[in-house]
N, C-alpha and C. Protein backbone atom coordinates (compact mmCIF):
# COMPACT_ATOMS: atom_id res chain seq x y z
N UNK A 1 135.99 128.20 49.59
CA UNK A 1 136.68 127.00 50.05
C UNK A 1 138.17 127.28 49.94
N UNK A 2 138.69 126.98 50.72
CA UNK A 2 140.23 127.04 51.09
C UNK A 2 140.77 126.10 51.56
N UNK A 3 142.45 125.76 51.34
CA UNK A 3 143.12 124.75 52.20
C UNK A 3 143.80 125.44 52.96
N UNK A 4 143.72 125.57 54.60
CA UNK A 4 144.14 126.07 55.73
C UNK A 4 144.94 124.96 56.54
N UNK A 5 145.84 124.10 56.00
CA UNK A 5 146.21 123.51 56.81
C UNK A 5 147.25 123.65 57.21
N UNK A 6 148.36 125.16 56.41
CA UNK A 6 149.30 125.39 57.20
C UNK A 6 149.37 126.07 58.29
N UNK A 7 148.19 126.82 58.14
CA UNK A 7 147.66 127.71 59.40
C UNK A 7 147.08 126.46 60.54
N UNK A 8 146.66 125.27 60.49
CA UNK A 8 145.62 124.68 61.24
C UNK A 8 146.68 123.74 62.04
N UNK A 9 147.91 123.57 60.86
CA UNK A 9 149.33 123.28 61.85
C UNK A 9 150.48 124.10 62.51
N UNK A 10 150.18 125.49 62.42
CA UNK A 10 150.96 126.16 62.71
C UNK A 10 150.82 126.37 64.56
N UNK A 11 151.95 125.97 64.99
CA UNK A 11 152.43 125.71 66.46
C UNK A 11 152.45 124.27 66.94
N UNK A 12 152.38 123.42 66.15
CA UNK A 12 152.21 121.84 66.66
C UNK A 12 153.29 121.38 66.00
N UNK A 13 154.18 121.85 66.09
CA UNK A 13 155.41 120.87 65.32
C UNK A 13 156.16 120.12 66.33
N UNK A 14 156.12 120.85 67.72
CA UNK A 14 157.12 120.06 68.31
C UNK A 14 155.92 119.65 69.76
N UNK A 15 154.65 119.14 69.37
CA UNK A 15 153.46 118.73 70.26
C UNK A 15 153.30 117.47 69.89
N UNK A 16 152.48 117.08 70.47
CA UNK A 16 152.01 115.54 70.55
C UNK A 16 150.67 114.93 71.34
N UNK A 17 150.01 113.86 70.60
CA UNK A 17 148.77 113.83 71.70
C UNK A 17 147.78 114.86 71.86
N UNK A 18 146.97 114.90 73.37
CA UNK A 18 146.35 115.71 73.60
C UNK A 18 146.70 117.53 73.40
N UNK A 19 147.89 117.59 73.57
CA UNK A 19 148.38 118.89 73.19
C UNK A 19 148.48 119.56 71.70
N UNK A 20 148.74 118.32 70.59
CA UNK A 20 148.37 118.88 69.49
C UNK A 20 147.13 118.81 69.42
N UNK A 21 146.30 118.41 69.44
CA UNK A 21 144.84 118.48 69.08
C UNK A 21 144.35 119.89 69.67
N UNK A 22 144.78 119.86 70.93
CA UNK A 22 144.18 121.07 71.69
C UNK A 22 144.56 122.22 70.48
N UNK A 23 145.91 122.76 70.48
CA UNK A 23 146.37 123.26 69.34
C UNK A 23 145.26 123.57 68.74
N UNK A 24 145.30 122.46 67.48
CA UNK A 24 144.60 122.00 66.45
C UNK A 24 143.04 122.80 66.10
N UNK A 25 142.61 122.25 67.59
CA UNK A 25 141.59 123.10 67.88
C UNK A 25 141.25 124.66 68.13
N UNK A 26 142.16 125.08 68.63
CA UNK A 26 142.13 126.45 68.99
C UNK A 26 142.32 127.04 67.66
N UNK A 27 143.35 126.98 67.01
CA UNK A 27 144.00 127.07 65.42
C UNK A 27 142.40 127.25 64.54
N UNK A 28 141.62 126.18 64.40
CA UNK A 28 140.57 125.76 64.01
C UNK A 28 139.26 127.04 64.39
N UNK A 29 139.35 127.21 65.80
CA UNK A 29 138.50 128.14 66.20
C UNK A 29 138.92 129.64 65.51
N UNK A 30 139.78 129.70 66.00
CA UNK A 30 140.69 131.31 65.14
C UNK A 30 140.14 131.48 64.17
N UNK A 31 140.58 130.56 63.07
CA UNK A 31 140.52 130.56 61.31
C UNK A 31 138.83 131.14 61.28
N UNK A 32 137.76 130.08 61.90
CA UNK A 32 136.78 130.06 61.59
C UNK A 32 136.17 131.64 61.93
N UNK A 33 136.06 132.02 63.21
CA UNK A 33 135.91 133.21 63.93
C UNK A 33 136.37 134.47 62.93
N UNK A 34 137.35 134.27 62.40
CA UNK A 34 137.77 135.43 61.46
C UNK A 34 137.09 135.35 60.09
N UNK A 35 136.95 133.96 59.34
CA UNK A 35 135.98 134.49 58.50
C UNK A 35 134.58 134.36 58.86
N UNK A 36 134.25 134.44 59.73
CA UNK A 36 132.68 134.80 60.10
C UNK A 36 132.18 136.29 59.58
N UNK A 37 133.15 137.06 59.81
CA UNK A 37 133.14 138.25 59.66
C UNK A 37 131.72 139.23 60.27
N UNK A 38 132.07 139.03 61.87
CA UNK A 38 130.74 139.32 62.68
C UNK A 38 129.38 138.93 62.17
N UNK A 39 129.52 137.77 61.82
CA UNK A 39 127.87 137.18 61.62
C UNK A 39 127.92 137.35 60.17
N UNK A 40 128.59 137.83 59.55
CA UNK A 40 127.97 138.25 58.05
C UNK A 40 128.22 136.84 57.07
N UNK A 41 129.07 136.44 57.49
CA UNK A 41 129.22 134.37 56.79
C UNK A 41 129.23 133.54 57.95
N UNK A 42 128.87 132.15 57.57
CA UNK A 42 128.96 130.88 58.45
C UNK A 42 130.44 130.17 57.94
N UNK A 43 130.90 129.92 58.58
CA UNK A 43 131.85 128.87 58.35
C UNK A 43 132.08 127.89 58.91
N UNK A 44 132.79 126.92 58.46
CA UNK A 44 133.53 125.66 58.78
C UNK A 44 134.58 125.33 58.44
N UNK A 45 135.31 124.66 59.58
CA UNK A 45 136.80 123.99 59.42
C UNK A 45 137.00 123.05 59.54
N UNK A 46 137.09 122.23 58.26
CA UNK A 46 136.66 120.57 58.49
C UNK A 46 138.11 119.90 58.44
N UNK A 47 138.44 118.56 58.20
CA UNK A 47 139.80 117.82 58.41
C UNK A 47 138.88 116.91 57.05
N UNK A 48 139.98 116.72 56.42
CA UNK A 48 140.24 115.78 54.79
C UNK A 48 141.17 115.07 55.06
N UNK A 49 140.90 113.47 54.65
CA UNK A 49 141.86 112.60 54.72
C UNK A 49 143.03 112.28 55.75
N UNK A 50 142.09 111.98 57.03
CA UNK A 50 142.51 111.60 58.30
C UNK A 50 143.02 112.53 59.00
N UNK A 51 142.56 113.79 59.59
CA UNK A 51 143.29 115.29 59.64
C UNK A 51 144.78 115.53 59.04
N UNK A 52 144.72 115.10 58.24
CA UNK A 52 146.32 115.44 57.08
C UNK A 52 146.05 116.68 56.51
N UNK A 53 144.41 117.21 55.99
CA UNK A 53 144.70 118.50 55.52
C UNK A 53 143.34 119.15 55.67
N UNK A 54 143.21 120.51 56.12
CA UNK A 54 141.95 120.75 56.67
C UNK A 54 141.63 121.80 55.39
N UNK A 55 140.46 122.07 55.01
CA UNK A 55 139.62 122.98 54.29
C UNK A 55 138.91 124.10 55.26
N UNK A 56 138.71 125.07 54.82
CA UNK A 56 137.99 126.21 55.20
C UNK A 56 136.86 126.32 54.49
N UNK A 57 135.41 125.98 54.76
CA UNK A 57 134.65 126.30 53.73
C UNK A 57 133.65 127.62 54.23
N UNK A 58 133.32 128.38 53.89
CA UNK A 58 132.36 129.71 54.19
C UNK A 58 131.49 129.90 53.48
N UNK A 59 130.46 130.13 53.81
CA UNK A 59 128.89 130.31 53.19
C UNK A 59 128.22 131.48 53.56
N UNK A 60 127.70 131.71 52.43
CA UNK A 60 126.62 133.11 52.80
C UNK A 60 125.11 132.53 52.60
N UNK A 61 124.46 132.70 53.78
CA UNK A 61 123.13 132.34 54.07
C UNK A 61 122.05 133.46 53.73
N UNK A 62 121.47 132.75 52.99
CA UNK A 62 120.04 133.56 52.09
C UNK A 62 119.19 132.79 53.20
N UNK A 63 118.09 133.67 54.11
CA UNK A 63 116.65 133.00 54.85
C UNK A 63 115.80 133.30 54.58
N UNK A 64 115.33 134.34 53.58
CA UNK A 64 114.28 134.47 52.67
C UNK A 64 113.92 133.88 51.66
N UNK A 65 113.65 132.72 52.00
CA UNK A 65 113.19 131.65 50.69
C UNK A 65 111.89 131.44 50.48
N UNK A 66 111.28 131.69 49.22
CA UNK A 66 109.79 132.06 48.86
C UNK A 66 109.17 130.85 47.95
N UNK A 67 108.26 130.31 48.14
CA UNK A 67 107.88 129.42 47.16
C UNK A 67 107.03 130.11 46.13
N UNK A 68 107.63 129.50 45.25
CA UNK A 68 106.52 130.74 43.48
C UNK A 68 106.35 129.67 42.38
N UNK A 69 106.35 128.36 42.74
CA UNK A 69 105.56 127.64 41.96
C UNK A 69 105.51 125.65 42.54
N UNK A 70 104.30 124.84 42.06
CA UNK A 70 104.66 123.79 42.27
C UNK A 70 103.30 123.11 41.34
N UNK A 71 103.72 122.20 40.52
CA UNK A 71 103.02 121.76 39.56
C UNK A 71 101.68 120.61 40.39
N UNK A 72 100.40 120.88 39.50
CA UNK A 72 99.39 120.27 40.25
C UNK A 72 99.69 118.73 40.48
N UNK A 73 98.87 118.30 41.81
CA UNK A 73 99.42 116.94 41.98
C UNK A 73 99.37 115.85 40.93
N UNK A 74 98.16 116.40 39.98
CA UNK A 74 97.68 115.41 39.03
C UNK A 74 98.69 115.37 37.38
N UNK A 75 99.81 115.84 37.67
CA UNK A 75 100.87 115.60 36.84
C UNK A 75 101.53 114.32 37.14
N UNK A 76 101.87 113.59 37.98
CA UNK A 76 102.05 112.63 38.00
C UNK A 76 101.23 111.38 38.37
N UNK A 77 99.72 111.56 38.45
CA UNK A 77 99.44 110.52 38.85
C UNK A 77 98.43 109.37 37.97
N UNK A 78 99.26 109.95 36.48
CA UNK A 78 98.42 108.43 35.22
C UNK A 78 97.10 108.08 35.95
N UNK A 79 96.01 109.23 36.30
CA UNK A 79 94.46 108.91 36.45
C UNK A 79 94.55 108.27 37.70
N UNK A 80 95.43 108.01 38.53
CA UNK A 80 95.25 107.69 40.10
C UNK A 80 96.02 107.77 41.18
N UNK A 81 95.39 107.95 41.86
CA UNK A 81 96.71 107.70 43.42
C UNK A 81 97.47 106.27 43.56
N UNK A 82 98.50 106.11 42.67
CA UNK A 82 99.05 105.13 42.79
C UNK A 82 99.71 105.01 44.12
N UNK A 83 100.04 103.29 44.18
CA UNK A 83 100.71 102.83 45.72
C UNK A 83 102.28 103.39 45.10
N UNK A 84 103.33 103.66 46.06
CA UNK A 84 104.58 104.11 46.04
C UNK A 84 105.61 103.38 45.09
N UNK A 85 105.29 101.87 45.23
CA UNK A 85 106.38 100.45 44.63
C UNK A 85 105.75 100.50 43.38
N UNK A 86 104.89 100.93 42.74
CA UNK A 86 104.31 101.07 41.33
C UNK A 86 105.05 101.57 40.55
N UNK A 87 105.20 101.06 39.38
CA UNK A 87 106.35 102.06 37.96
C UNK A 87 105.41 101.43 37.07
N UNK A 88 105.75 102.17 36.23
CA UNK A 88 106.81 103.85 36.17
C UNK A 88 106.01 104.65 36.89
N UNK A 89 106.69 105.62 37.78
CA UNK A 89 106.34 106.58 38.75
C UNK A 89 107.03 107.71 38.41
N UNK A 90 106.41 108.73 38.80
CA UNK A 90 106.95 110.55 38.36
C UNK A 90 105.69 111.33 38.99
N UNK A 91 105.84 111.69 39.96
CA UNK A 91 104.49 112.15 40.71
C UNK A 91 104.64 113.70 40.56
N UNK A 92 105.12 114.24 39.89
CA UNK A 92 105.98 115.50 39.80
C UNK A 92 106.15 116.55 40.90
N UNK A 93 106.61 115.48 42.16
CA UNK A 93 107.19 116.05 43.25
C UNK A 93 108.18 117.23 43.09
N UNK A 94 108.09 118.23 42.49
CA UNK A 94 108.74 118.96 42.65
C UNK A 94 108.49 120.59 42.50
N UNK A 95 109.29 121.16 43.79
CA UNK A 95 108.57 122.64 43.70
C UNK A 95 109.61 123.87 43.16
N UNK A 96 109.40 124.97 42.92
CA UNK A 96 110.36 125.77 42.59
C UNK A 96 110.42 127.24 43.69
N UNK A 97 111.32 127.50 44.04
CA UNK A 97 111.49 128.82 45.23
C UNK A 97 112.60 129.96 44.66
N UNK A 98 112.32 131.00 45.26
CA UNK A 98 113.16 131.97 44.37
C UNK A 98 113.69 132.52 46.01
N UNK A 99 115.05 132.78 45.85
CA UNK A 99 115.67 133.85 47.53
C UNK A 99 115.20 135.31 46.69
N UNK A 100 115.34 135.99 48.28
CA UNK A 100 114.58 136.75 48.31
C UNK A 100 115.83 137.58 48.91
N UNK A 101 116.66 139.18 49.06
CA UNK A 101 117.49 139.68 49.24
C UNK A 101 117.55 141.36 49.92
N UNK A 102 118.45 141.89 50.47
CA UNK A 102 117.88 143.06 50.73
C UNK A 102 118.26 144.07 48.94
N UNK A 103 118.10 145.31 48.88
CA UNK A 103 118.19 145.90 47.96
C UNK A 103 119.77 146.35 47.49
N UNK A 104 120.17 145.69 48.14
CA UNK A 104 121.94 145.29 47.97
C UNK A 104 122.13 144.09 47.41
N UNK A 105 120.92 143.82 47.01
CA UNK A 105 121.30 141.96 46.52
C UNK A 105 122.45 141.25 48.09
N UNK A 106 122.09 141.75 49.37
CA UNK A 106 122.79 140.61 50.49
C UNK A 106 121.48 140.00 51.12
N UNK A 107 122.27 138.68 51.86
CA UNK A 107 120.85 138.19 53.03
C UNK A 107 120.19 139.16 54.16
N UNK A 108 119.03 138.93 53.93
CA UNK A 108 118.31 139.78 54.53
C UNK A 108 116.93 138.92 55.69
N UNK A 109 117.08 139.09 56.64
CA UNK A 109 115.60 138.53 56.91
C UNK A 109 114.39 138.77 56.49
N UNK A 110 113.21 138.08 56.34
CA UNK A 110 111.94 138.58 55.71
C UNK A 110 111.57 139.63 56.01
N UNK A 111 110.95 140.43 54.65
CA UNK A 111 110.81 141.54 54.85
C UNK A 111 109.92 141.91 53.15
N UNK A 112 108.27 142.46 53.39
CA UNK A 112 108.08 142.78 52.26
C UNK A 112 109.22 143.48 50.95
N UNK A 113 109.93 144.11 51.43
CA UNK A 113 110.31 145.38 50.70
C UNK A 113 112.21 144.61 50.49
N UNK A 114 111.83 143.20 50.52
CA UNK A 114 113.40 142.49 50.11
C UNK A 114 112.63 142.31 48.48
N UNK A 115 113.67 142.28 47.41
CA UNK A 115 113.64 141.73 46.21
C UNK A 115 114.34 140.63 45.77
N UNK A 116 113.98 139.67 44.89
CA UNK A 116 114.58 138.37 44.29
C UNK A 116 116.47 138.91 44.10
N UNK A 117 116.83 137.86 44.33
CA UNK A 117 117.81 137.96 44.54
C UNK A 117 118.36 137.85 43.12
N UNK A 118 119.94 138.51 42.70
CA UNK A 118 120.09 138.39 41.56
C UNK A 118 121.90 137.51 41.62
N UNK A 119 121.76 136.69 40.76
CA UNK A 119 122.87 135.83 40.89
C UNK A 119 123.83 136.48 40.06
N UNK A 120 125.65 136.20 40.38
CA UNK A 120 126.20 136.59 39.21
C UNK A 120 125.75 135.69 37.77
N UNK A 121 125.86 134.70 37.99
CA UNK A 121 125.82 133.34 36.44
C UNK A 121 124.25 132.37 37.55
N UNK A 122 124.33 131.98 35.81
CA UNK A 122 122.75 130.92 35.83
C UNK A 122 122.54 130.77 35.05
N UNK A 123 121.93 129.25 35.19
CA UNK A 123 121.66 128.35 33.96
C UNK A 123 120.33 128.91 33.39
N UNK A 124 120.96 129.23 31.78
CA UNK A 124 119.59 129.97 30.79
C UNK A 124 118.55 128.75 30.65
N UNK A 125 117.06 128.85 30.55
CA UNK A 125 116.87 128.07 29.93
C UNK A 125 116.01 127.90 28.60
N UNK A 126 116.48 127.09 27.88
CA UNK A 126 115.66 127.04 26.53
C UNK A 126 114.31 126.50 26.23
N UNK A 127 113.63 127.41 26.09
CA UNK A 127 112.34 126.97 25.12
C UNK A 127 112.46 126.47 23.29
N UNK A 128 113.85 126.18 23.16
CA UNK A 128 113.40 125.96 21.37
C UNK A 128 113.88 123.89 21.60
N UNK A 129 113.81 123.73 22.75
CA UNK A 129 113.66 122.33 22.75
C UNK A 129 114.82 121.83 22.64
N UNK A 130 115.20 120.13 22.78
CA UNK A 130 116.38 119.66 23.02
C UNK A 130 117.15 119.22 21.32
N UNK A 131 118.73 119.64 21.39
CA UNK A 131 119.43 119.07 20.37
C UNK A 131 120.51 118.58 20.47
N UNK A 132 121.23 117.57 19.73
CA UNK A 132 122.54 116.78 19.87
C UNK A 132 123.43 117.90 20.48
N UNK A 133 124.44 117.28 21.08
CA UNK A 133 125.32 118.25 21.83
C UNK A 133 125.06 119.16 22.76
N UNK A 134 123.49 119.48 23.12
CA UNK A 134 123.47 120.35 24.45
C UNK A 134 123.62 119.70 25.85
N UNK A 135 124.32 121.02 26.06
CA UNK A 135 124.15 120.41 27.73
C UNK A 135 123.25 119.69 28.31
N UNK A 136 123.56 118.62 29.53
CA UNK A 136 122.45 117.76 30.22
C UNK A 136 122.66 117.95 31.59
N UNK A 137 122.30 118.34 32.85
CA UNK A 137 122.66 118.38 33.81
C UNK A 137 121.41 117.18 34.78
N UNK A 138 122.48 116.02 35.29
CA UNK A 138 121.65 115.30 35.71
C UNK A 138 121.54 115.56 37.32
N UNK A 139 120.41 115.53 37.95
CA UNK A 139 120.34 115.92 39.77
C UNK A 139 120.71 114.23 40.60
N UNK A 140 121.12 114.18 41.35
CA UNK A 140 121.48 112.65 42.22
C UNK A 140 122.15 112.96 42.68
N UNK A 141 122.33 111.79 43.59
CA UNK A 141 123.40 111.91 44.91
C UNK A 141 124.61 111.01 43.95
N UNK A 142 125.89 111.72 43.65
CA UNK A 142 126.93 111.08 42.63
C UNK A 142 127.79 110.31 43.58
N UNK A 143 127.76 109.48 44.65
CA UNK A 143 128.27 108.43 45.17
C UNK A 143 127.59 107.68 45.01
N UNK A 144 126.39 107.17 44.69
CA UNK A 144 125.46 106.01 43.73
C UNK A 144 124.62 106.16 42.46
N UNK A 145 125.32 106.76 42.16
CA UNK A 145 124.91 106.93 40.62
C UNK A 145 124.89 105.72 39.76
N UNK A 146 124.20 105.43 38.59
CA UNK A 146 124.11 104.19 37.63
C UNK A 146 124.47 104.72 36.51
N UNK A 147 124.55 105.47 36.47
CA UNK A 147 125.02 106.59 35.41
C UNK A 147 126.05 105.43 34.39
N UNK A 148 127.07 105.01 34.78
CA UNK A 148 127.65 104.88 33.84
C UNK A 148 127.91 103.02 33.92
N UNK A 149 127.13 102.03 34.48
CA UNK A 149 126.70 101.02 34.75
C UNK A 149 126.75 100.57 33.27
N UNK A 150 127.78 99.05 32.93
CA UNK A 150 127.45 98.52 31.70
C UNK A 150 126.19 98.11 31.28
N UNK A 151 125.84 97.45 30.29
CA UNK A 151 124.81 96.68 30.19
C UNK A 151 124.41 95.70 30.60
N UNK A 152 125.37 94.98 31.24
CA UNK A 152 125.80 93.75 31.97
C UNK A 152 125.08 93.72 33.01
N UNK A 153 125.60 94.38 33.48
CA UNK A 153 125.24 95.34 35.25
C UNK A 153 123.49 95.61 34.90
N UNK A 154 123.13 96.04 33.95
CA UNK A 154 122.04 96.19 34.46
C UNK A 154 120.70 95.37 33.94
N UNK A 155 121.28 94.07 32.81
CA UNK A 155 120.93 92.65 33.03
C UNK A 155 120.81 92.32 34.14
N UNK A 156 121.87 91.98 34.78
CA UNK A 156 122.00 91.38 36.15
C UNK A 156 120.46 91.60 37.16
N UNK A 157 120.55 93.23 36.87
CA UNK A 157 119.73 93.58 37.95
C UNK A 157 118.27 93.72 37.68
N UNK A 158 118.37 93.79 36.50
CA UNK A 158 116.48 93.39 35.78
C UNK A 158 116.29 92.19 36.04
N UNK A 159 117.10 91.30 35.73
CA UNK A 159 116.77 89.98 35.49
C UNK A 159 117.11 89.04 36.67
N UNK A 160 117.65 89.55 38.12
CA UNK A 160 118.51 88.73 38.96
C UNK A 160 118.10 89.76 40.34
N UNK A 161 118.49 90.40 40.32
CA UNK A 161 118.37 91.03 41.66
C UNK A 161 117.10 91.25 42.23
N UNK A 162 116.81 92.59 41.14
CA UNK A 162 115.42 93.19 41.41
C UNK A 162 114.46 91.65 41.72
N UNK A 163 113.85 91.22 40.71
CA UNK A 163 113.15 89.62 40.99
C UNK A 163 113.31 89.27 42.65
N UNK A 164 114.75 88.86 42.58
CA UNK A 164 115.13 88.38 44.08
C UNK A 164 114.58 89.00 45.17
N UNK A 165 115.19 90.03 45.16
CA UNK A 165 114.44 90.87 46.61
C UNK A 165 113.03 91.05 46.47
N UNK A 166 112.46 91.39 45.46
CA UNK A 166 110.93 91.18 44.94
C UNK A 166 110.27 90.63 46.41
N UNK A 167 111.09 88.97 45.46
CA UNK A 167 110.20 87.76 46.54
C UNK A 167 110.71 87.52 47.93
N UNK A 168 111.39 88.44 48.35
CA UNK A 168 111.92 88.41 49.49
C UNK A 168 111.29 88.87 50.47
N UNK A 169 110.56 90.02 49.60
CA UNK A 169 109.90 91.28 50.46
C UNK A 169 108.62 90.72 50.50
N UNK A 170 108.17 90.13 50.01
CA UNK A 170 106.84 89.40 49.22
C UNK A 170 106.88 88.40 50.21
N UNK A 171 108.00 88.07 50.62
CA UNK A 171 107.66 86.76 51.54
C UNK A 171 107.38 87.29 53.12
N UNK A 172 108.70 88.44 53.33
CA UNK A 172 108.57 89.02 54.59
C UNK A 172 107.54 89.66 54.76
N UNK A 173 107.27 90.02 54.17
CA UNK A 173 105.38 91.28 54.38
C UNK A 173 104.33 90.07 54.47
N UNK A 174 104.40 88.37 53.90
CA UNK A 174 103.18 87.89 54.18
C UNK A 174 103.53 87.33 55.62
N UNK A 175 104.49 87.22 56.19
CA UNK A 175 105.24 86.25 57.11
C UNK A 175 105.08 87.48 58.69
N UNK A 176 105.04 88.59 58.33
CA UNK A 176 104.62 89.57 58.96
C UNK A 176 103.20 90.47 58.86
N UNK A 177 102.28 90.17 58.15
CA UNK A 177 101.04 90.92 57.91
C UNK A 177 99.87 90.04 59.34
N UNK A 178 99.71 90.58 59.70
CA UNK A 178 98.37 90.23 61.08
C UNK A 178 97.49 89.41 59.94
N UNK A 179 97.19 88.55 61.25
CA UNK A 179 96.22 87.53 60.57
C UNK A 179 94.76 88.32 61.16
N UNK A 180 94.11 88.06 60.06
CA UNK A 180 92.82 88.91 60.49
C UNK A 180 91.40 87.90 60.72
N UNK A 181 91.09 87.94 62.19
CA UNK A 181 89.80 86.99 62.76
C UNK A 181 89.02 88.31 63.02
N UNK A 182 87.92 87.20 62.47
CA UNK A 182 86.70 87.71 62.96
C UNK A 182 86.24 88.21 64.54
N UNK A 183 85.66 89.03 64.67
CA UNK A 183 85.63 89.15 66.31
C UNK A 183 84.46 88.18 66.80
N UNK A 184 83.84 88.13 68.02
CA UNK A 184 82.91 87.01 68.00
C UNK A 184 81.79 87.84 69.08
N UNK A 185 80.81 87.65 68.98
CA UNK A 185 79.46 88.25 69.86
C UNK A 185 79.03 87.55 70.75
């Protein structure tokens, strides 16, 4: 990741309109094209905070992705196929995949004779169990997080919200469910 925006303004100082953008664009194409580095990275040249300042971001694409484990379904399902709106829920939706690399540790397309890929850094993990002060790394999307929600906040929503929409949904699903007749002979 890079900030390229003196390069992404360089020749538009004395443009305007359709002509800087054009610019803008071409500028944009350049940057990107060069770190591609004939196919060997993907990149992008995005605009931050109303095109005021553009980033360069470049990626190296692993397509050998292997699945090598996924826990039986019956880890999450407390003795049944529960309905979805049921809690506590933990269906242990989740699988684990390892990339797969050429013998250079680079991306490689599939190919028996690629090996697991080896990272510089990675998270160790411990088998002697959890203690005060270790690390916690939580997974979510951190633009709605509750994470740090008073207690207040989440009164409110045990006791006020959740309820509310409850019977909301409760009302719309009976107000919408087919009425069911008998057929007739």
């Amino acid at each position: 990741m890079e900030d390229v925006s003196d390069q992404i303004f360089a020749g538009t100082e004395n443009l305007s309109g359709a002509e800087k953008e054009k610019k803008i664009k071409e500028n944009s194409k350049n940057i990107k094209e060069k770190a591609e580095k004939d196919g060997k990275f993907k990149a992008q040249v995005k605009p931050l905070f109303y095109g005021n300042q553009y980033f360069l971001y470049v990626y190296k694409i692993y397509t050998d992705i292997r699945l090598v484990g996924a826990p039986p379904s019956a880890i999450g399902k407390f003795g049944g196929d529960t309905d979805n709106w049921m809690w506590p829920r933990h269906t242990g939706d989740f699988s684990l995949f390892r990339i797969y690399a050429d013998k250079n540790n680079e991306p490689a397309k599939y190919s028996p004779n690629n090996v697991p890929y080896k990272p510089k850094k990675f998270f160790p993990i411990s088998l002697k169990g959890v203690h005060p002060g270790d690390f916690t790394m939580v997974f979510g999307y951190p633009g709605r997080t509750m994470q740090y929600w008073p207690s207040q906040e989440v009164d409110v929503t045990m006791n006020q919200r959740d309820p509310d929409r409850i019977k909301i949904r409760d009302k719309n699903w009976l107000l919408s469910a087919p009425i069911w007749k008998p057929t007739q002979k």
